[in-house]
Protein backbone atom coordinates (compact mmCIF):
# COMPACT_ATOMS: atom_id res chain seq x y z
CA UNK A 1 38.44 4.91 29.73
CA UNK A 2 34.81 5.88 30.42
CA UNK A 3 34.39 8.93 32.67
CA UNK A 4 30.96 7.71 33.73
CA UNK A 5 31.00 5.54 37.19
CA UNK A 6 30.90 2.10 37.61
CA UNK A 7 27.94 0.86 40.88
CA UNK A 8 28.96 -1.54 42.81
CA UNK A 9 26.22 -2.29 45.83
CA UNK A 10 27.54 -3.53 49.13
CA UNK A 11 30.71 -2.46 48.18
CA UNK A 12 32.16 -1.98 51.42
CA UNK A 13 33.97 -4.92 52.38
CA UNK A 14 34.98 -8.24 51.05
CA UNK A 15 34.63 -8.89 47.67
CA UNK A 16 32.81 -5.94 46.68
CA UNK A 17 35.35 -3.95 48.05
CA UNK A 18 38.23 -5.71 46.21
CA UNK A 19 36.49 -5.40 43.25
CA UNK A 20 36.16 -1.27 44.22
CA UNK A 21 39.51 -1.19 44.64
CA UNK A 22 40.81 -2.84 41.47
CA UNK A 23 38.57 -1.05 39.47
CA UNK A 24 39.95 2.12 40.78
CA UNK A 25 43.60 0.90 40.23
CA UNK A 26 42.65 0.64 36.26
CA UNK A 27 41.37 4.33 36.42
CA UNK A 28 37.47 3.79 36.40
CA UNK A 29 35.63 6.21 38.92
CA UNK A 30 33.27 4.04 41.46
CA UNK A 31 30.55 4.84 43.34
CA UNK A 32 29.71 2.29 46.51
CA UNK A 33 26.88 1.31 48.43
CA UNK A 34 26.68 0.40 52.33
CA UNK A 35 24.55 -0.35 54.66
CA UNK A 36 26.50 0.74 57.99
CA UNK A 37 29.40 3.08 58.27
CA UNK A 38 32.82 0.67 59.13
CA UNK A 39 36.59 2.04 59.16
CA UNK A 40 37.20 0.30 55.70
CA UNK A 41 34.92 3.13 54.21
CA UNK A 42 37.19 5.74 54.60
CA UNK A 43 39.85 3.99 52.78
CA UNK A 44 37.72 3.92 49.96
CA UNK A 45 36.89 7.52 50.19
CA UNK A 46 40.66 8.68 50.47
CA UNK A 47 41.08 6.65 47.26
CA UNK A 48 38.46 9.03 45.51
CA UNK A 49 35.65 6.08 45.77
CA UNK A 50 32.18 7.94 46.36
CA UNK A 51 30.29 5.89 49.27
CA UNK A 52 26.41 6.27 49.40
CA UNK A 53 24.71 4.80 52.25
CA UNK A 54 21.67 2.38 51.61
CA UNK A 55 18.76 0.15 53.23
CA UNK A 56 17.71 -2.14 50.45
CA UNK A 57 15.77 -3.45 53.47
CA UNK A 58 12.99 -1.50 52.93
CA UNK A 59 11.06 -0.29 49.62
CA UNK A 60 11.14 2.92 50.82
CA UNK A 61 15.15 2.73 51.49
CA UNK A 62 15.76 1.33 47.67
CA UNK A 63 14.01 4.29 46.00
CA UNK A 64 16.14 6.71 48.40
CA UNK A 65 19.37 5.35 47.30
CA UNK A 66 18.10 5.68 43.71
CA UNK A 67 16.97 9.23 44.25
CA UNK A 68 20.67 10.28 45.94
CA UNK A 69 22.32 8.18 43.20
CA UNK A 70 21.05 10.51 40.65
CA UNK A 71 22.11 13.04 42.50
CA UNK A 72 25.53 11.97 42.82
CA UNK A 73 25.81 11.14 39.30
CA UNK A 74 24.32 11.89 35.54
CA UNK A 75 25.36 8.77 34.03
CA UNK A 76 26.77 5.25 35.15
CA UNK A 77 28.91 2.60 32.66
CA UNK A 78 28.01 -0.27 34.81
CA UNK A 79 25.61 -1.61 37.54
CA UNK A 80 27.08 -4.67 40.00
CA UNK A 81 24.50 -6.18 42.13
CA UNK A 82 26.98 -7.46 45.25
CA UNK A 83 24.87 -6.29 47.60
CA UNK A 84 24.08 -9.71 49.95
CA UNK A 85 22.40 -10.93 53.31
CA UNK A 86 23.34 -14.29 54.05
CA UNK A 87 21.04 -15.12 56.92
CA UNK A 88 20.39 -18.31 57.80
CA UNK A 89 16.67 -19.49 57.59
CA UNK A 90 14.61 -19.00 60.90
CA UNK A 91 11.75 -21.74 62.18
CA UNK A 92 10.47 -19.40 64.71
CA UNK A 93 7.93 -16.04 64.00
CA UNK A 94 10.36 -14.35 62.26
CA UNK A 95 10.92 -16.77 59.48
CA UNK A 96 8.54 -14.52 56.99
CA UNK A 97 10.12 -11.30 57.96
CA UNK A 98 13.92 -12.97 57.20
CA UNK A 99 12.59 -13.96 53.46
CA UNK A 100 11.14 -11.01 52.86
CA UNK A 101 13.99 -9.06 54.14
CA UNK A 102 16.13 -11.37 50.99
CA UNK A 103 13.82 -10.95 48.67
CA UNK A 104 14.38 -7.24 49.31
CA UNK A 105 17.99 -7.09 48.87
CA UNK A 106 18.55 -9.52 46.66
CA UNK A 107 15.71 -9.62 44.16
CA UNK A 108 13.60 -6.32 44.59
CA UNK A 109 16.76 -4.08 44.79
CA UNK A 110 18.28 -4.79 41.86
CA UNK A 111 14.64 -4.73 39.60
CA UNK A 112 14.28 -1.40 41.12
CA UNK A 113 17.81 0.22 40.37
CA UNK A 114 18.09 -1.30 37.24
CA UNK A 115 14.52 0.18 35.96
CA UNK A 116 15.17 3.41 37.73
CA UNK A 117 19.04 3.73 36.24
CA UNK A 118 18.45 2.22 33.05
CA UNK A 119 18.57 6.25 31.66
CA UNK A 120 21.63 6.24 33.63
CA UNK A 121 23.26 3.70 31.76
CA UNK A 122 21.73 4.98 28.39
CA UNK A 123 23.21 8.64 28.96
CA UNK A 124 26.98 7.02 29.59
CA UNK A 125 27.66 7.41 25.86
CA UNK A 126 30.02 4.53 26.06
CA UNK A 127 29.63 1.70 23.21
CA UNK A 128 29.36 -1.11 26.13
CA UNK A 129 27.39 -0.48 29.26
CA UNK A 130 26.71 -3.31 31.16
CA UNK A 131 24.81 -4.97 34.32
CA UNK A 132 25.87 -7.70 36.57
CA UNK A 133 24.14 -9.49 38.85
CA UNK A 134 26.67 -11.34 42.20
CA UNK A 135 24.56 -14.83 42.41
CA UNK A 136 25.50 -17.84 43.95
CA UNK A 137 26.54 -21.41 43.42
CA UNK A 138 23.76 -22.47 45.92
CA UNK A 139 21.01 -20.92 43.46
CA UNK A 140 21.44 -23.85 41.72
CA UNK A 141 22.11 -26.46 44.34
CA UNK A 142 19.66 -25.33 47.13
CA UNK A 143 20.87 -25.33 51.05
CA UNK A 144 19.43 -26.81 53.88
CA UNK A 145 20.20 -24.20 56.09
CA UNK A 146 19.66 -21.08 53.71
CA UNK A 147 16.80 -21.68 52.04
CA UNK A 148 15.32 -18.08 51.65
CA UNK A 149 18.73 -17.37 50.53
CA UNK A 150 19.69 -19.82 47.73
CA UNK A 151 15.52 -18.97 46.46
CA UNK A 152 16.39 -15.25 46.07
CA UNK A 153 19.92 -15.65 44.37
CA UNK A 154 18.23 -17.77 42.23
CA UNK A 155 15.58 -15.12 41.52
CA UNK A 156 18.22 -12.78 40.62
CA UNK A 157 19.51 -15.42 38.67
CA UNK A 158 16.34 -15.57 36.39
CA UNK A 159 16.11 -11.21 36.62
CA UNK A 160 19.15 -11.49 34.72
CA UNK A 161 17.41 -13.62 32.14
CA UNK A 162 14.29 -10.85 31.75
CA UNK A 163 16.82 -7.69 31.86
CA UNK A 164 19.15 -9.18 29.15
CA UNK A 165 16.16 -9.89 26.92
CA UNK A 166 14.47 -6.40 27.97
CA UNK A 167 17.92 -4.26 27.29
CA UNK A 168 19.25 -5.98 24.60
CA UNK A 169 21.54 -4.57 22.46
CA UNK A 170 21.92 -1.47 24.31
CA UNK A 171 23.16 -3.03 28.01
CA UNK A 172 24.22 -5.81 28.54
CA UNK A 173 23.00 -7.85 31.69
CA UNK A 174 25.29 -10.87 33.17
CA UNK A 175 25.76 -13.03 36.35
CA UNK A 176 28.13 -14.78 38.45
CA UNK A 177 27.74 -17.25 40.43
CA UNK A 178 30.35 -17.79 42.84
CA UNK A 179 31.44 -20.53 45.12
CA UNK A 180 33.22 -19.78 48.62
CA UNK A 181 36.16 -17.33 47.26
CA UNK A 182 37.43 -16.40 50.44
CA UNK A 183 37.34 -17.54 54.45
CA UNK A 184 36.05 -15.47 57.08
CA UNK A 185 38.08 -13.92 60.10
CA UNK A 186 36.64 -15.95 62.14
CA UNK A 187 37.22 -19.74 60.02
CA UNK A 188 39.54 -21.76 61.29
CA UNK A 189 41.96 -24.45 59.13
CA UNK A 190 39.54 -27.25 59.71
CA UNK A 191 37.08 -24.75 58.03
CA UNK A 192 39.25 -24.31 55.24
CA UNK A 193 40.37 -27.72 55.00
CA UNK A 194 36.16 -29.00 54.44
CA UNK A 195 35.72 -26.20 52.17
CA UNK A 196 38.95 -26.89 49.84
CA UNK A 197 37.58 -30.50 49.48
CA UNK A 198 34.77 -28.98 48.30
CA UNK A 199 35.86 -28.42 44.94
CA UNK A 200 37.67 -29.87 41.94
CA UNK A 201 40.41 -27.39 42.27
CA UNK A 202 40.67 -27.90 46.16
CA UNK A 203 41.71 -24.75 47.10
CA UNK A 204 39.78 -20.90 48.52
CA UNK A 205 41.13 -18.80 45.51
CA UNK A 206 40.33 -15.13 47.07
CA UNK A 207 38.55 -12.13 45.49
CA UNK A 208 41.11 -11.75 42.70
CA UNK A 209 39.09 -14.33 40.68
CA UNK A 210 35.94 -12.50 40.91
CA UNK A 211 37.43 -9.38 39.48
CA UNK A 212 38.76 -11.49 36.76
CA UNK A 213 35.59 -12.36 35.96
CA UNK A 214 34.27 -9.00 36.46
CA UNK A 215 36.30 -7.86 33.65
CA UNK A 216 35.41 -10.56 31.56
CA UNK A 217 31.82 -9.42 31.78
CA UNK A 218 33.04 -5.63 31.24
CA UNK A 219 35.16 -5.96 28.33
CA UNK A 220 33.64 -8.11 26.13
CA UNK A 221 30.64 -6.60 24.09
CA UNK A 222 29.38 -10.21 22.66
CA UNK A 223 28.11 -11.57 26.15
CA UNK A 224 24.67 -11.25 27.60
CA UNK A 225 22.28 -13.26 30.01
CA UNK A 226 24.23 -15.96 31.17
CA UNK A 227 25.34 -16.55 34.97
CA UNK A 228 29.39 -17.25 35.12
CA UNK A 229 29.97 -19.78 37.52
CA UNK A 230 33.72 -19.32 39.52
CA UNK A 231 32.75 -22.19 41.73
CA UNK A 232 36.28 -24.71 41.23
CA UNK A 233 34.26 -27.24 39.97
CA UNK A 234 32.01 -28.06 42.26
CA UNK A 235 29.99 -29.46 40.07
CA UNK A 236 32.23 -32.75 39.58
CA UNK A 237 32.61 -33.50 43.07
């Protein structure tokens, strides 16, 4: 088992956290991003999990997380993009600032970290080191409501194309593209019912699928730039 950390970005909650967590459980040290402090954080720190605050909001914020990650750490096995903002687009003045402030997190953070780190990576020592970039099903479908949002996970998408072909053989570089994996506190059964019939396989899954497919991407040293879709099928609907 590496000693070097494994990144996980907006690892704080949801599926970034359960992906913290399992990770943990099968003895790799992570490191986490956040954006606001929130009582699950100190869960993850009790567990040994280092938590790094960040604003991938802002230029300026990206290049500070960078700086304090290499701080924190000398070398890293693996970089996951989860970080996400899913704001819906906005028709009034501040419909520029809302795609700019996607672009930010989910395009121009990752370029940034991954060309900053990539001597983190490089110094793991490990024979696999590896990249992956959290997508989304919608990067391929386009939404009506999130615009801005499908166009930058589809950008990040197409970064994974470039960084594959840029860190190739040395690190490998990956996506997935997930569906809906799990509801929200707030969705109620007729939610869940609508989103079910959304796929093939009919049914919300939970995180434990993503962290299959995590491990997929992290054990096997013949894979590099494709996006892993764990949508249910969608597709065939």
């Amino acid at each position: 088992m590496s000693a070097a950390p494994i990144l996980i970005t907006g690892g704080a909650q949801r599926l970034g956290r359960h992906c913290a967590e399992r990770l943990v459980d099968d003895g790799h040290p992570v490191i986490v991003s956040y954006r606001r402090e929130r009582p699950e954080l100190e869960a993850l720190r009790r567990r040994g999990i280092v938590t790094l605050r960040a604003d991938f909001a802002t230029e300026a914020g990206i290049l500070d997380f960078i700086a304090r990650l290499k701080g924190e750490t000398r070398s890293l096995r693996a970089i996951v993009h989860n970080a996400s903002d899913w704001a819906p687009d906005s028709r009034d003045e501040q419909a520029g600032a809302t795609f700019e402030r996607l672009f930010r997190v989910h395009m121009l953070a990752p370029y940034l970290i991954n060309l900053h780190c990539r001597e983190l990576l490089e110094a793991c020592g490990e024979p696999q080191r590896d990249i992956v970039h959290m997508t989304d099903y919608v990067a391929q479908k386009g939404s009506k409501k999130h615009a801005a949002y499908a166009a930058t996970k589809a950008g990040l998408e197409n970064l994974t194309l470039s960084f594959a072909a840029m860190y190739a053989p040395e690190i490998q570089v990956n996506a997935i593209a997930p569906a809906l994996i799990m509801l929200g506190e707030d969705d109620d059964e007729a939610y869940a019912e609508q989103a079910r019939a959304k796929s093939a396989m009919a049914m919300v899954p939970g995180p434990g699928v993503i962290y299959q497919s995590l491990r997929y991407l992290l054990d096997n040293r013949y894979v590099t730039g494709i996006t892993l879709p764990v949508d249910g099928g969608r597709h065939l609907r």
